[in-house]
N, C-alpha and C. Protein backbone atom coordinates (compact mmCIF):
# COMPACT_ATOMS: atom_id res chain seq x y z
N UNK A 1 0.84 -1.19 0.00
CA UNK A 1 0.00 0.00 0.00
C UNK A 1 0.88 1.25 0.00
N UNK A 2 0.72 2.29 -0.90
CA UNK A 2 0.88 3.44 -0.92
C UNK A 2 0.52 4.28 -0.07
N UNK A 3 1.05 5.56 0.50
CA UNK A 3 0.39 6.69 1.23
C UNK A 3 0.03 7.84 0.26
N UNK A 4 -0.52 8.45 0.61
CA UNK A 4 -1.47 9.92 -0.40
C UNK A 4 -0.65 10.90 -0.78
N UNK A 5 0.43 10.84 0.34
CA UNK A 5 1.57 11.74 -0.14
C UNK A 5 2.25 11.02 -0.88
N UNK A 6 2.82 9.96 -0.89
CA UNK A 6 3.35 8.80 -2.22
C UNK A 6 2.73 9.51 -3.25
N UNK A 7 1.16 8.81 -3.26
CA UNK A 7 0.39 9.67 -4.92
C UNK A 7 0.39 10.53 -5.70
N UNK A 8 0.94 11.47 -4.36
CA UNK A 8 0.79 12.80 -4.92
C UNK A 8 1.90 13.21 -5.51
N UNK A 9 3.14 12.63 -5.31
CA UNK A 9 4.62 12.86 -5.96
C UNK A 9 4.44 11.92 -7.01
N UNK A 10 3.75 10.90 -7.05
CA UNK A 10 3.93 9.90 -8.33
C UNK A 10 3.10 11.20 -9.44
N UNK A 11 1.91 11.15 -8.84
CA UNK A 11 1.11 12.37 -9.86
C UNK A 11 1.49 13.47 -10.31
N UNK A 12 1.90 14.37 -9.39
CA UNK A 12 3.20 15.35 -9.32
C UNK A 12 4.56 14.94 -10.88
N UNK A 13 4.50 14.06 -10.90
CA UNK A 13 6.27 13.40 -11.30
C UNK A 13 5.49 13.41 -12.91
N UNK A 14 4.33 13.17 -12.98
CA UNK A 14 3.66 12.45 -14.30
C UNK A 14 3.01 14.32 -15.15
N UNK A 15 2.60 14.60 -14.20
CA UNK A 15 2.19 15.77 -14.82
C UNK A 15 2.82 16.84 -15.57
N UNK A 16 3.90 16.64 -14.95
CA UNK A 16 5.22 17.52 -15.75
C UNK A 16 5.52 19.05 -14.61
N UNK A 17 6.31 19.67 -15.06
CA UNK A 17 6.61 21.09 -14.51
C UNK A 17 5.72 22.30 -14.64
N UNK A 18 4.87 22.20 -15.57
CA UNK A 18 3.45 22.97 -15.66
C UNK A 18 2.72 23.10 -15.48
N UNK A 19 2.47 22.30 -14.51
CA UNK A 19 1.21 21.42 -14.10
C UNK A 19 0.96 22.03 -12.52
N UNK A 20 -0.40 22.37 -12.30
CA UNK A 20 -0.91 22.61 -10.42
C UNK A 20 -1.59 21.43 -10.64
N UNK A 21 -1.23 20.57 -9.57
CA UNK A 21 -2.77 20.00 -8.24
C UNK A 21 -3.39 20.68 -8.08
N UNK A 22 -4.69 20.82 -8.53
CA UNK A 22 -5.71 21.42 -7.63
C UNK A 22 -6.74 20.81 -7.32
N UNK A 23 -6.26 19.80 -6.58
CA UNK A 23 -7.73 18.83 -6.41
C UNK A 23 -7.17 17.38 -6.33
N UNK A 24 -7.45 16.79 -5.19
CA UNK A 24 -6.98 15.32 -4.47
C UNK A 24 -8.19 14.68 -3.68
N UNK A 25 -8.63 13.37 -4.45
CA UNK A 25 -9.69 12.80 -3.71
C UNK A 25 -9.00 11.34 -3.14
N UNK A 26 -9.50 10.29 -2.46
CA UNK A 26 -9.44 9.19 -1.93
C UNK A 26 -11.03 8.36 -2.00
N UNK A 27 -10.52 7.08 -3.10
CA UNK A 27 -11.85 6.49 -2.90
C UNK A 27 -11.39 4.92 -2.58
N UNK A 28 -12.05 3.92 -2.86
CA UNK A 28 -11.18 2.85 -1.93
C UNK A 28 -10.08 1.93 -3.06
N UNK A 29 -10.08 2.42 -3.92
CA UNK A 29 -8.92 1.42 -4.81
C UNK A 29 -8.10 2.65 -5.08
N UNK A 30 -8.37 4.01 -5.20
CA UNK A 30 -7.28 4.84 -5.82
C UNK A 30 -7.12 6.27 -5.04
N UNK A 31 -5.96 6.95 -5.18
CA UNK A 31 -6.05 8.28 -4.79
C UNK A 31 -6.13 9.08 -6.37
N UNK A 32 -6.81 9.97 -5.90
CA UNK A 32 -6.92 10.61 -7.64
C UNK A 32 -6.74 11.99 -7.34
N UNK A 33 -5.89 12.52 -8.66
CA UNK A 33 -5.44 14.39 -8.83
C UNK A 33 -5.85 14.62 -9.69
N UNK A 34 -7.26 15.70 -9.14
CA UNK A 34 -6.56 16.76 -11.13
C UNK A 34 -5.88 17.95 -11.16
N UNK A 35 -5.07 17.69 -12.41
CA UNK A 35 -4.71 18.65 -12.84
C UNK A 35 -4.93 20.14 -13.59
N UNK A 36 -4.43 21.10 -13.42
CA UNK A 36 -4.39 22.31 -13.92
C UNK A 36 -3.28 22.39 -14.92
N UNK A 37 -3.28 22.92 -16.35
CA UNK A 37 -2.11 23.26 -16.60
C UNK A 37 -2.26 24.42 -17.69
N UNK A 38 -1.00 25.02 -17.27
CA UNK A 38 -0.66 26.31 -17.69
C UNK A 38 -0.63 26.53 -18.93
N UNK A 39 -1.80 27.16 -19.52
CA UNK A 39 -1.63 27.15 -20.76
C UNK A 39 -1.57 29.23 -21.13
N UNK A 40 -0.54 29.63 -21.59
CA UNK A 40 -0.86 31.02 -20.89
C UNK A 40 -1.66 31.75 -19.59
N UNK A 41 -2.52 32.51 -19.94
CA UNK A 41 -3.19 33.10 -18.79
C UNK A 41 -4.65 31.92 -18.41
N UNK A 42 -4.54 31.17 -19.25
CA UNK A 42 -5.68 30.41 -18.64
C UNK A 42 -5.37 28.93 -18.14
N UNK A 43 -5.93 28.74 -17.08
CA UNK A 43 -5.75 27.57 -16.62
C UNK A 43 -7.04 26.25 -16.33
N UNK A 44 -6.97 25.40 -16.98
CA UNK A 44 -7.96 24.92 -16.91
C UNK A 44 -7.86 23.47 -16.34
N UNK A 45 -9.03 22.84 -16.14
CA UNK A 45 -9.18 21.20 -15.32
C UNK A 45 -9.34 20.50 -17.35
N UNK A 46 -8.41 19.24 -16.95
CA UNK A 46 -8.50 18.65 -18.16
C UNK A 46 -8.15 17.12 -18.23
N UNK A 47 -7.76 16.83 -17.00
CA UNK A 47 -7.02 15.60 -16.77
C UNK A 47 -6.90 15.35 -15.77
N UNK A 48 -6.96 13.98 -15.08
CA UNK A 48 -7.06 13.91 -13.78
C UNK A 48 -6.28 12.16 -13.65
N UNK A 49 -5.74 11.87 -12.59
CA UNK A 49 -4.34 10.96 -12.48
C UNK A 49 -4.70 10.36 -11.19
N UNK A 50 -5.05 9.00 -11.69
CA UNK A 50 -5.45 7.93 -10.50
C UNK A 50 -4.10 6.99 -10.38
N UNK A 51 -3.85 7.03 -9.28
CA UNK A 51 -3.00 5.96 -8.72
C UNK A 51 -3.43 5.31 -7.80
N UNK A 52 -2.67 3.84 -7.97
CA UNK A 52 -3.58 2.63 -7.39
C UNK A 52 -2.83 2.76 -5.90
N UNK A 53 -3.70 2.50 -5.08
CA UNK A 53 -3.24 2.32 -3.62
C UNK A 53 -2.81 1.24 -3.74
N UNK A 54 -2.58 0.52 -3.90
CA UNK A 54 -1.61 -1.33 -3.70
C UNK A 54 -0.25 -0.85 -4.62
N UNK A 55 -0.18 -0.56 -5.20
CA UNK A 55 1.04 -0.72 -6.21
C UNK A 55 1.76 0.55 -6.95
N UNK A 56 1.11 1.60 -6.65
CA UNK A 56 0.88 2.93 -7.49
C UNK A 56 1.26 3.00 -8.83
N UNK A 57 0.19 2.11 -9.21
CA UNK A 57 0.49 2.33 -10.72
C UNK A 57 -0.75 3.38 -11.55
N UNK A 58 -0.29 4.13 -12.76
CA UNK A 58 -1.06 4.92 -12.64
C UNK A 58 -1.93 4.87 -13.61
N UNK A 59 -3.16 5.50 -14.17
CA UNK A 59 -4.20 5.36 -14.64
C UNK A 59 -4.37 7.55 -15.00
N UNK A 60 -4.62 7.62 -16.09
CA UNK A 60 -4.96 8.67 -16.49
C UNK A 60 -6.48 8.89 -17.34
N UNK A 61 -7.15 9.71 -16.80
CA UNK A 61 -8.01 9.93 -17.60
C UNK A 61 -8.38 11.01 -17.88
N UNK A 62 -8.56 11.25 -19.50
CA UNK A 62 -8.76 12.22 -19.94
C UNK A 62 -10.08 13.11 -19.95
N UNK A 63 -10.20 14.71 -20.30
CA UNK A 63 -11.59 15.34 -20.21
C UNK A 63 -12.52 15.52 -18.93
N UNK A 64 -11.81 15.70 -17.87
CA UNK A 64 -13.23 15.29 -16.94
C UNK A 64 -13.62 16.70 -16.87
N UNK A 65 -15.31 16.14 -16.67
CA UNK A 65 -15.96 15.25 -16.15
C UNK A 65 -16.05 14.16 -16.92
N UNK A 66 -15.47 13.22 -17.29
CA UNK A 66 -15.73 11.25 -18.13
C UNK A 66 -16.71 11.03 -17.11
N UNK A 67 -17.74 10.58 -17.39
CA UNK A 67 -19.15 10.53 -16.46
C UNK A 67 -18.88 9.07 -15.75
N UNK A 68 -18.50 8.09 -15.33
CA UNK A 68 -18.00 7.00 -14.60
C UNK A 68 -16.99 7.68 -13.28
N UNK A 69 -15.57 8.10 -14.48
CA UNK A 69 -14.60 8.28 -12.80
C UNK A 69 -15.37 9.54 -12.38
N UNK A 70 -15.95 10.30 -12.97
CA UNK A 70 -16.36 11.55 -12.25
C UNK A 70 -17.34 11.39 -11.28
N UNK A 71 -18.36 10.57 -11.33
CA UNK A 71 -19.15 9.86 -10.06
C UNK A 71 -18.29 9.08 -9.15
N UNK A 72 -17.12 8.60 -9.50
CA UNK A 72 -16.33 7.87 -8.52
C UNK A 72 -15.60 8.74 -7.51
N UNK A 73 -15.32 9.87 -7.95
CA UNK A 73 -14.49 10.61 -7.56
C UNK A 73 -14.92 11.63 -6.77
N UNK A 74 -16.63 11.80 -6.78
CA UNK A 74 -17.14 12.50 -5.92
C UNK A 74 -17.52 12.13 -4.80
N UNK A 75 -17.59 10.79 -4.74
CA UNK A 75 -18.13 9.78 -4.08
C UNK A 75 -16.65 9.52 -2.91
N UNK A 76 -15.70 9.92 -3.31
CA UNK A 76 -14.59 9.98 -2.45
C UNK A 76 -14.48 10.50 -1.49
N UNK A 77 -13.11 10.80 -0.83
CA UNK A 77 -12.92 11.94 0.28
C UNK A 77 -12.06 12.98 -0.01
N UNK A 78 -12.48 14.15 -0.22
CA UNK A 78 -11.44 14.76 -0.52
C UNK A 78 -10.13 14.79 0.52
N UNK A 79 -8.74 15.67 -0.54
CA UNK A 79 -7.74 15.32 0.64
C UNK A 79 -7.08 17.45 0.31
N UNK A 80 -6.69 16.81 1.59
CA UNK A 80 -6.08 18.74 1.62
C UNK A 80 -4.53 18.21 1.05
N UNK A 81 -4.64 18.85 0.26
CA UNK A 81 -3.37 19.02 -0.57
C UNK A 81 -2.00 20.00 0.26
N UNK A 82 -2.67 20.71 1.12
CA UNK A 82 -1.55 21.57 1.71
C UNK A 82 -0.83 20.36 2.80
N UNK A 83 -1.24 19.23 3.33
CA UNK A 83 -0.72 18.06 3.67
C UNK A 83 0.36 17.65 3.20
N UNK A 84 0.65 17.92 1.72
CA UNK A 84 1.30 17.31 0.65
C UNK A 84 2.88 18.74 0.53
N UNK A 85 2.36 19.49 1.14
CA UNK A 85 3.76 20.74 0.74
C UNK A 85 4.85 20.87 1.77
């Protein structure tokens, strides 16, 4: 098993240097981030990065809201990300 701060550097590591967290949930197979990324002055939600609690392997999915993980993910717990700094 992974810890959330684990996730969050695996997610962190995957997103690249452009990239904010803004947004960390916990549901019972994955911790999940989405991402922000810097695209000039606008920043938008576009992608969001599940890693598996047993193994942290990772899982990306594109566009959300994807209407499946996006019910999964609400259904979670969110996590305070300032935990993570």
């Amino acid at each position: 098993m992974i810890t959330a701060k684990q996730a969050y550097e695996i997610a962190k590591e995957w997103m690249g240097p452009f990239a904010l967290v803004s947004a960390g949930y916990e549901i019972e197979s994955h911790y999940i981030f989405l991402r922000e990324h810097n695209r000039g002055k606008l920043w938008t939600d576009h992608a969001s990065f599940w890693i598996d609690k047993t193994n942290g392997a990772l899982k990306i999915v594109s566009a959300i809201p994807a209407t499946k993980e996006f019910e999964m993910m609400q259904q979670g717990k969110p996590l305070n990300l300032h935990d993570f700094s």
